[in-house]
PDB file of N, CA and C in Angstrom:
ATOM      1  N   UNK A   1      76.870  92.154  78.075  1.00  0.00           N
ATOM      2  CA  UNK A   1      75.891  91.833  79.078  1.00  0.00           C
ATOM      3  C   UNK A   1      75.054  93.078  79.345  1.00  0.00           C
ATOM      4  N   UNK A   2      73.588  93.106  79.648  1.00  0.00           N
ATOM      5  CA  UNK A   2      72.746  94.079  79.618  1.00  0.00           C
ATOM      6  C   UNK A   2      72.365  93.786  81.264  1.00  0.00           C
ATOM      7  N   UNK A   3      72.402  94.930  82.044  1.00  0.00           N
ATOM      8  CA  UNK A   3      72.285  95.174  83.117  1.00  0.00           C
ATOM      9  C   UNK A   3      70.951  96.297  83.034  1.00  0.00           C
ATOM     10  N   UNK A   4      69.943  96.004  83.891  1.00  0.00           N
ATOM     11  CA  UNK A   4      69.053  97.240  84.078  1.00  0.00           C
ATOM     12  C   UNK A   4      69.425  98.072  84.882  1.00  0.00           C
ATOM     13  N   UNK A   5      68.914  99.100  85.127  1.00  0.00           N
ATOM     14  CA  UNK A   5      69.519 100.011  85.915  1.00  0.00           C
ATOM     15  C   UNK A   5      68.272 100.240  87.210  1.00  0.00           C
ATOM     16  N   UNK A   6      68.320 100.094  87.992  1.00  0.00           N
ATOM     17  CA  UNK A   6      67.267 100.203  89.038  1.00  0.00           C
ATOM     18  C   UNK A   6      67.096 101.696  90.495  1.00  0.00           C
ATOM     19  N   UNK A   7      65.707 101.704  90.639  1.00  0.00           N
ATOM     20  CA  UNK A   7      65.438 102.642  92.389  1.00  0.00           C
ATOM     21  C   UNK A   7      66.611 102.117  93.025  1.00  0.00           C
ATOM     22  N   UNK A   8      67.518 102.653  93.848  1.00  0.00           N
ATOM     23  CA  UNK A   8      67.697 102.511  94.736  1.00  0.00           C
ATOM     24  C   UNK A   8      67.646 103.730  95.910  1.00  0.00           C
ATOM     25  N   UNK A   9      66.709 104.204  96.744  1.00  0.00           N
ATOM     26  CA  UNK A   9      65.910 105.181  97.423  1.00  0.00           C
ATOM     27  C   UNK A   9      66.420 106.438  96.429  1.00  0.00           C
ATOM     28  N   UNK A  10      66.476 107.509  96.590  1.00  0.00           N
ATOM     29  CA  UNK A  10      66.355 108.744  95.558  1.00  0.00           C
ATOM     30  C   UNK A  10      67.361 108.299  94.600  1.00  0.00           C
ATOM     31  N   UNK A  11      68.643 107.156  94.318  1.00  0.00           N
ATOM     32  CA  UNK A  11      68.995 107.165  93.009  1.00  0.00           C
ATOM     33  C   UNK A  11      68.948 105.766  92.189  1.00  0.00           C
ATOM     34  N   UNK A  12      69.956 105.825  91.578  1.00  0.00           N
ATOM     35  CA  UNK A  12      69.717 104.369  90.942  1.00  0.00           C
ATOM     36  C   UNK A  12      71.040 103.640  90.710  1.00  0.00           C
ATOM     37  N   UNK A  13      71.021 101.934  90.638  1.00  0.00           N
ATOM     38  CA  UNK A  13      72.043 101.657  90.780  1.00  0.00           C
ATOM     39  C   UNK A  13      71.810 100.402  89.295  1.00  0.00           C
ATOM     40  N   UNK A  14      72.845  99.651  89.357  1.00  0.00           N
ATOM     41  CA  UNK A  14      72.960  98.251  89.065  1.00  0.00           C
ATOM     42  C   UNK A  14      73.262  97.292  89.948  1.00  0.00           C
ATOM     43  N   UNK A  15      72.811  96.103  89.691  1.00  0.00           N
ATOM     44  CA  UNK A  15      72.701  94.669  90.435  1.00  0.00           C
ATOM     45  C   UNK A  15      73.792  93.815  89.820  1.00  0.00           C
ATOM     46  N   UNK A  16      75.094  93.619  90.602  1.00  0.00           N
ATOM     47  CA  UNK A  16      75.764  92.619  89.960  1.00  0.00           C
ATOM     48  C   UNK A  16      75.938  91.221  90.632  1.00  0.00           C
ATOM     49  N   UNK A  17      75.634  90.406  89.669  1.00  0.00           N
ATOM     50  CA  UNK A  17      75.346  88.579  89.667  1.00  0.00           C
ATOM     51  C   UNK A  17      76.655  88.091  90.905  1.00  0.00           C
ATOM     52  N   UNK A  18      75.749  87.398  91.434  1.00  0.00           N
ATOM     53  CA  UNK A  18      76.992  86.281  92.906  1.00  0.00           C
ATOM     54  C   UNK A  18      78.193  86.231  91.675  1.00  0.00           C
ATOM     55  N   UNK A  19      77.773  85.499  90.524  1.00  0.00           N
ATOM     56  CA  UNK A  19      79.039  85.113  89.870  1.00  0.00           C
ATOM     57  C   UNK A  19      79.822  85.987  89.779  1.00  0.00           C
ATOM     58  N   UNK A  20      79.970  87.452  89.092  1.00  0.00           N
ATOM     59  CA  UNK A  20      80.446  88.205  88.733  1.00  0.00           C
ATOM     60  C   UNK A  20      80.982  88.708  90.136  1.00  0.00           C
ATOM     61  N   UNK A  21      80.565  88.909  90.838  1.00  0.00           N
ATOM     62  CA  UNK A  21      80.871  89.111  92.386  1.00  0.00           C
ATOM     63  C   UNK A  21      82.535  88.182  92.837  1.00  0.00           C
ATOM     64  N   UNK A  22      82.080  86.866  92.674  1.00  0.00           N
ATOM     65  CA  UNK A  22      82.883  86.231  93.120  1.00  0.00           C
ATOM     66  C   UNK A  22      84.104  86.267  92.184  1.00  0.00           C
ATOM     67  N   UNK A  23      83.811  85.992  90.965  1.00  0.00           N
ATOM     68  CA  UNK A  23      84.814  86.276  90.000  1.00  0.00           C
ATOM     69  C   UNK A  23      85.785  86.946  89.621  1.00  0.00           C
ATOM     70  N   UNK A  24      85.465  88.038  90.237  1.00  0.00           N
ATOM     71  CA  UNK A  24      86.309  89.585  90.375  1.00  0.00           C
ATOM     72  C   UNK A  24      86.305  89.724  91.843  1.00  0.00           C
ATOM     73  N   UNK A  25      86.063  89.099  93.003  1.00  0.00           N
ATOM     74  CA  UNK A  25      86.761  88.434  93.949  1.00  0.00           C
ATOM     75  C   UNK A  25      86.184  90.593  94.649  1.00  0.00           C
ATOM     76  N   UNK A  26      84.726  90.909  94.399  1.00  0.00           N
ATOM     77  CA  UNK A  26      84.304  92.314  94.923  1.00  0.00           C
ATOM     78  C   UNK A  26      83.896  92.198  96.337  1.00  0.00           C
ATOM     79  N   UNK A  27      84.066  92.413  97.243  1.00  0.00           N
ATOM     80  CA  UNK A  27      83.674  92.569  98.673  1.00  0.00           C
ATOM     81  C   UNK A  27      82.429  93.436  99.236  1.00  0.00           C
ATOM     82  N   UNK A  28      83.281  94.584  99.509  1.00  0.00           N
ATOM     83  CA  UNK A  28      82.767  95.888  99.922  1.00  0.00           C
ATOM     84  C   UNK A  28      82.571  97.173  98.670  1.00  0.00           C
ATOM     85  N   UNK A  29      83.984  97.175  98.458  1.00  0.00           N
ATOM     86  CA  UNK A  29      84.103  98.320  97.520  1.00  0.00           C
ATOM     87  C   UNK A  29      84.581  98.164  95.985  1.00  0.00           C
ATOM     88  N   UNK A  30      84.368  98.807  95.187  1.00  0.00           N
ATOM     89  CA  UNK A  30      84.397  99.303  94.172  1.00  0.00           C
ATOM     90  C   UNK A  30      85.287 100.230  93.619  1.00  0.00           C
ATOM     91  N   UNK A  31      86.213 100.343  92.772  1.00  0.00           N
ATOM     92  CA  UNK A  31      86.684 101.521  92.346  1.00  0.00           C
ATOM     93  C   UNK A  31      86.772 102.345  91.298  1.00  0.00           C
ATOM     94  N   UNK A  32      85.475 103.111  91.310  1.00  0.00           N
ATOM     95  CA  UNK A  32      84.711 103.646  89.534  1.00  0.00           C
ATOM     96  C   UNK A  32      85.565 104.759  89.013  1.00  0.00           C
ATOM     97  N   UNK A  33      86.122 104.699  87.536  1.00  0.00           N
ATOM     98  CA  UNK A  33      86.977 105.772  86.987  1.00  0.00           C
ATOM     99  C   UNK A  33      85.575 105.874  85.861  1.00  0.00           C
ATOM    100  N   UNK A  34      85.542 107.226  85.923  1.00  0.00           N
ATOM    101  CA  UNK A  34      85.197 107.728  84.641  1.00  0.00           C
ATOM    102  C   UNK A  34      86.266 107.704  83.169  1.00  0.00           C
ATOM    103  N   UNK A  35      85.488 107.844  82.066  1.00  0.00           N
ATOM    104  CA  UNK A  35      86.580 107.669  81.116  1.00  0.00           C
ATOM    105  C   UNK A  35      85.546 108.380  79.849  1.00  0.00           C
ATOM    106  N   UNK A  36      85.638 108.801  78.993  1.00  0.00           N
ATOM    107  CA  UNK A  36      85.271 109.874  77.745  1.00  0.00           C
ATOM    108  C   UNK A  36      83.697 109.326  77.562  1.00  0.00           C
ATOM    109  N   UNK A  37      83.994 107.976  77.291  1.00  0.00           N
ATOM    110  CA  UNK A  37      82.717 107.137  76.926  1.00  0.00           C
ATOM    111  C   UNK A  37      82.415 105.996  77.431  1.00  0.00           C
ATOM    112  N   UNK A  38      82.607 105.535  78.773  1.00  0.00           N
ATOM    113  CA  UNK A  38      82.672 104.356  79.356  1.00  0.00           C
ATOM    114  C   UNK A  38      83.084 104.866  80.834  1.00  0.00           C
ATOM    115  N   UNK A  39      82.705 103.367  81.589  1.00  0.00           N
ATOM    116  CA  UNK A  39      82.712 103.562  83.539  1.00  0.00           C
ATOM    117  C   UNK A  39      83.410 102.156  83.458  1.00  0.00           C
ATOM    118  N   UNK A  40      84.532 102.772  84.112  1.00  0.00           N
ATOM    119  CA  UNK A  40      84.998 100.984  84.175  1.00  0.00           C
ATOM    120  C   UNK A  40      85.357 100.780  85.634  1.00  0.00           C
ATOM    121  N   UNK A  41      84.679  99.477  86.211  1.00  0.00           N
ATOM    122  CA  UNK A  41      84.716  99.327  87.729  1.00  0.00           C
ATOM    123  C   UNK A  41      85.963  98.247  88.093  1.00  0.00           C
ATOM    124  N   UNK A  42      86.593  98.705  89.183  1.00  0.00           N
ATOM    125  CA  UNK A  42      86.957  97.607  89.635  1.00  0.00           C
ATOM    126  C   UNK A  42      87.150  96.950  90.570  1.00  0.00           C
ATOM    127  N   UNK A  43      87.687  95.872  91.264  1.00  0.00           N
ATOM    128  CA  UNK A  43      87.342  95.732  92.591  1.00  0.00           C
ATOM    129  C   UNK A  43      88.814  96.823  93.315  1.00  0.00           C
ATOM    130  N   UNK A  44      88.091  96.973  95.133  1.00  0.00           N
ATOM    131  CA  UNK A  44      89.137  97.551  95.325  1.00  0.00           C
ATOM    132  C   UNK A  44      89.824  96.608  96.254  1.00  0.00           C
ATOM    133  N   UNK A  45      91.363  96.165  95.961  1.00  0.00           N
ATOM    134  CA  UNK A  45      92.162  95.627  96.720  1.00  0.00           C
ATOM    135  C   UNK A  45      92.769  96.306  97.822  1.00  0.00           C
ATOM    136  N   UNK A  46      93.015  95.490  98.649  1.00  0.00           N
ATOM    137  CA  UNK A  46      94.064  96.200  99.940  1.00  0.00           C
ATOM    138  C   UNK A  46      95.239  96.172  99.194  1.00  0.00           C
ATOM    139  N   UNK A  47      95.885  97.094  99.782  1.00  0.00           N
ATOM    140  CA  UNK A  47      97.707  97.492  99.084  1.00  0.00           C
ATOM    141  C   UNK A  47      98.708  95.960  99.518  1.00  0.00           C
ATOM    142  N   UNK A  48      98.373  95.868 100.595  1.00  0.00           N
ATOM    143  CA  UNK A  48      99.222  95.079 101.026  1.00  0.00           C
ATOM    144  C   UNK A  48      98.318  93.422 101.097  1.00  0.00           C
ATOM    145  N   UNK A  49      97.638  93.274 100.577  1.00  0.00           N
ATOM    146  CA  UNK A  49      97.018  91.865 100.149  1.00  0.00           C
ATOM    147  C   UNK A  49      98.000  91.067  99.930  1.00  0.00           C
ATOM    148  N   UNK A  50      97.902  90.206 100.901  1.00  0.00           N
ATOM    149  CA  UNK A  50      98.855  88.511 100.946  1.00  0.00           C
ATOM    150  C   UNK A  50     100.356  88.371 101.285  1.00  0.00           C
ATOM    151  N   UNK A  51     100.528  89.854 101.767  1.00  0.00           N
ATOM    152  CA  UNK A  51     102.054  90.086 102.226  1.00  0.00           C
ATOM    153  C   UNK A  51     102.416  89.111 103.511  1.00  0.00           C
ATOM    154  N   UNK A  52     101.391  88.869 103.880  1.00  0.00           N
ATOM    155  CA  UNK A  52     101.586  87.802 105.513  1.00  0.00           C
ATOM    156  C   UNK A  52     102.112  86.677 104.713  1.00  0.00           C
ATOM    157  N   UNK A  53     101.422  86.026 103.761  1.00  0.00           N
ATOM    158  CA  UNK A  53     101.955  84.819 102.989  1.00  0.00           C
ATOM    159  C   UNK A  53     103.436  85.221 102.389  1.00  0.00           C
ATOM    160  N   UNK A  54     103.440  86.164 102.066  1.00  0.00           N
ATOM    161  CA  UNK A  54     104.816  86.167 101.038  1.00  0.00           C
ATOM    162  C   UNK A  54     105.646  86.083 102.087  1.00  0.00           C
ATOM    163  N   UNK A  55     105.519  87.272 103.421  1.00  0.00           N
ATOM    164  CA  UNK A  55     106.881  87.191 104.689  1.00  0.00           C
ATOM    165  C   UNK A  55     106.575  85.718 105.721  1.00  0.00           C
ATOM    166  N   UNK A  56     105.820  85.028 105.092  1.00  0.00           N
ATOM    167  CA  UNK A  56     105.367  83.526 106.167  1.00  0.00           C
ATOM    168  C   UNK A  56     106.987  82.734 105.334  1.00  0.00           C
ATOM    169  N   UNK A  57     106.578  82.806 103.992  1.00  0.00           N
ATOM    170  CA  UNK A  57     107.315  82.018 102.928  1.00  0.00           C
ATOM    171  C   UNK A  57     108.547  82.057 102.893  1.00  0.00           C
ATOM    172  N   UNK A  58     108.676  84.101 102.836  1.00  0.00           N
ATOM    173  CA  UNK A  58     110.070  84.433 103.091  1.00  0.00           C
ATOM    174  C   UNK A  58     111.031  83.686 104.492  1.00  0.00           C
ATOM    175  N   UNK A  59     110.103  83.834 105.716  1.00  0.00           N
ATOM    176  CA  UNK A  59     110.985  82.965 106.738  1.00  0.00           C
ATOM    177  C   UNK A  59     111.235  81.314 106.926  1.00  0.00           C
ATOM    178  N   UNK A  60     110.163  81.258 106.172  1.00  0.00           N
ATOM    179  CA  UNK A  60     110.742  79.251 105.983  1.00  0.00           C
ATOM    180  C   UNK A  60     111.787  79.236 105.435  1.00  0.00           C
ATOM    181  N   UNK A  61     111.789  80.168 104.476  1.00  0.00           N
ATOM    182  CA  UNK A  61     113.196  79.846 103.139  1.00  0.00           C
ATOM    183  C   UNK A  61     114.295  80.548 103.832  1.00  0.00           C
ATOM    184  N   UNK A  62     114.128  81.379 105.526  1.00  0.00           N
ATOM    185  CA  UNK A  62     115.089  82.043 105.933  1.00  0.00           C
ATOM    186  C   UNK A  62     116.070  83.453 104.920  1.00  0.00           C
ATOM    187  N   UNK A  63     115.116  83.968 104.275  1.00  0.00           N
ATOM    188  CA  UNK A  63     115.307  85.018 103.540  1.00  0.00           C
ATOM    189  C   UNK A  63     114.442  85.855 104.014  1.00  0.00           C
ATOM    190  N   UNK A  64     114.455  85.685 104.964  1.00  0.00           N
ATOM    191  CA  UNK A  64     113.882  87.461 105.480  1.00  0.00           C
ATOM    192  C   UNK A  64     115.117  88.149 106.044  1.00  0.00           C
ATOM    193  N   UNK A  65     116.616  88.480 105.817  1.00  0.00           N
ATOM    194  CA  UNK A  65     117.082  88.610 106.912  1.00  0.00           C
ATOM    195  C   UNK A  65     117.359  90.408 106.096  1.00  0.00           C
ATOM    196  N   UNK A  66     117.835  91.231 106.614  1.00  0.00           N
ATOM    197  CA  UNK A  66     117.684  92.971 106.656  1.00  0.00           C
ATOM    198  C   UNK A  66     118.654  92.967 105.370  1.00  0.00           C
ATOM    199  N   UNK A  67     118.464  93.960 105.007  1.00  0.00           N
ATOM    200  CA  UNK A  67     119.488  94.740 103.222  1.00  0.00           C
ATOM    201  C   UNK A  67     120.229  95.862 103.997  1.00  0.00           C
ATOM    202  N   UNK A  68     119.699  96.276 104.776  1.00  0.00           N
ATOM    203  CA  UNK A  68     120.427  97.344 105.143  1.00  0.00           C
ATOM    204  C   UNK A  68     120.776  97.353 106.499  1.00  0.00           C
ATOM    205  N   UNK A  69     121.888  98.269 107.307  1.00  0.00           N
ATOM    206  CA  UNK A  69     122.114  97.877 108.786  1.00  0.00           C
ATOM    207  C   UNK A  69     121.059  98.972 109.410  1.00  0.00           C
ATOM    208  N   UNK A  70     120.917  98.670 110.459  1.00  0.00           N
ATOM    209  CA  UNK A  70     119.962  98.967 111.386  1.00  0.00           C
ATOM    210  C   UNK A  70     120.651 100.545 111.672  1.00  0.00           C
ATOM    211  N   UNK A  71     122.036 100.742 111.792  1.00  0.00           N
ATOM    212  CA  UNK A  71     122.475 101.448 112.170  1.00  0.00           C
ATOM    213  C   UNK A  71     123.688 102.382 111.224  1.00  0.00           C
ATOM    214  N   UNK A  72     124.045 102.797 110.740  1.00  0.00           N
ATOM    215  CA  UNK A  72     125.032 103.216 109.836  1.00  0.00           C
ATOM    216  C   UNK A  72     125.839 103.637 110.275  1.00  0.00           C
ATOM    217  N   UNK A  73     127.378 103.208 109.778  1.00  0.00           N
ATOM    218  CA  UNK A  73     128.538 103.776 110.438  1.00  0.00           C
ATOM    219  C   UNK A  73     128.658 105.419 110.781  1.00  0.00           C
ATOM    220  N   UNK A  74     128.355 106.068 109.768  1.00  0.00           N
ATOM    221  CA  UNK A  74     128.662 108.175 110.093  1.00  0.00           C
ATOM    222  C   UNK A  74     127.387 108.105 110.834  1.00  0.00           C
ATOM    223  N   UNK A  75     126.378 107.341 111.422  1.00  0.00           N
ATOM    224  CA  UNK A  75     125.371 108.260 111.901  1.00  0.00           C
ATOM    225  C   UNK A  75     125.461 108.586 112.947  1.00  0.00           C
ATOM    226  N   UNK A  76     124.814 109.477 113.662  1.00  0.00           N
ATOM    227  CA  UNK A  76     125.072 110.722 114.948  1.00  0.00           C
ATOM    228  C   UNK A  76     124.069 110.273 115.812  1.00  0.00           C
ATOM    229  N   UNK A  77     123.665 109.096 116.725  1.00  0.00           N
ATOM    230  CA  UNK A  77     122.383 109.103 117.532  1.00  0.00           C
ATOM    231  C   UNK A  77     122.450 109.999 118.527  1.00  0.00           C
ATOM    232  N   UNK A  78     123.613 110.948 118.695  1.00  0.00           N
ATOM    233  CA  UNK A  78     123.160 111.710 119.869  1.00  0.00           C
ATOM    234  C   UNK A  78     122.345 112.985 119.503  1.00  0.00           C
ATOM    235  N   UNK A  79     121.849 112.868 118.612  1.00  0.00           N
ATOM    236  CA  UNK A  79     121.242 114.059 117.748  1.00  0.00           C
ATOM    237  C   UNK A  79     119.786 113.654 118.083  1.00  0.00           C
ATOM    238  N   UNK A  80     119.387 112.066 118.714  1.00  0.00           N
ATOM    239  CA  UNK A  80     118.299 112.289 119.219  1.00  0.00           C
ATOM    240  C   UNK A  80     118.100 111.834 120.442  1.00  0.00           C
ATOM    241  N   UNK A  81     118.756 111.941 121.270  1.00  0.00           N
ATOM    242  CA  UNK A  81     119.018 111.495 123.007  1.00  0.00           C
ATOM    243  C   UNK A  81     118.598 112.644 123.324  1.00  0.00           C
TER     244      UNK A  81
END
């Protein structure tokens, strides 16, 4: 695909298509790596994207419950009282 390269006030950019937009699901940002001979963009995701769904899912199925105890038998809380 041939993209022109355009003004945008002192530099220049490219214009990418609604489709391509939506397709690669781009918002706001972008995340450009340089590479020897090529720019490869991509969209930038949140880290934690759709974790509300996965821990919604996890508690229907009642598998959210802790791996580890809250509290451990040798530990010392008076070390922070």
């Amino acid at each position: 695909m041939d993209l022109s390269v355009i003004k945008i006030g002192n530099s220049k950019g490219i214009r990418l298509s609604k489709t391509i937009l939506e397709k690669y699901e781009i918002k706001d940002t972008v995340e450009l790596t340089l590479k020897k001979d090529h720019i490869i963009l991509k969209p930038k995701v949140k880290p934690r994207k759709g974790w509300d769904k996965a821990f919604k899912k996890m508690y229907e199925r009642e598998d959210d419950r802790t791996l580890l105890p809250d509290v451990f038998q040798d530990e010392n809380l008076e070390e922070w009282a």
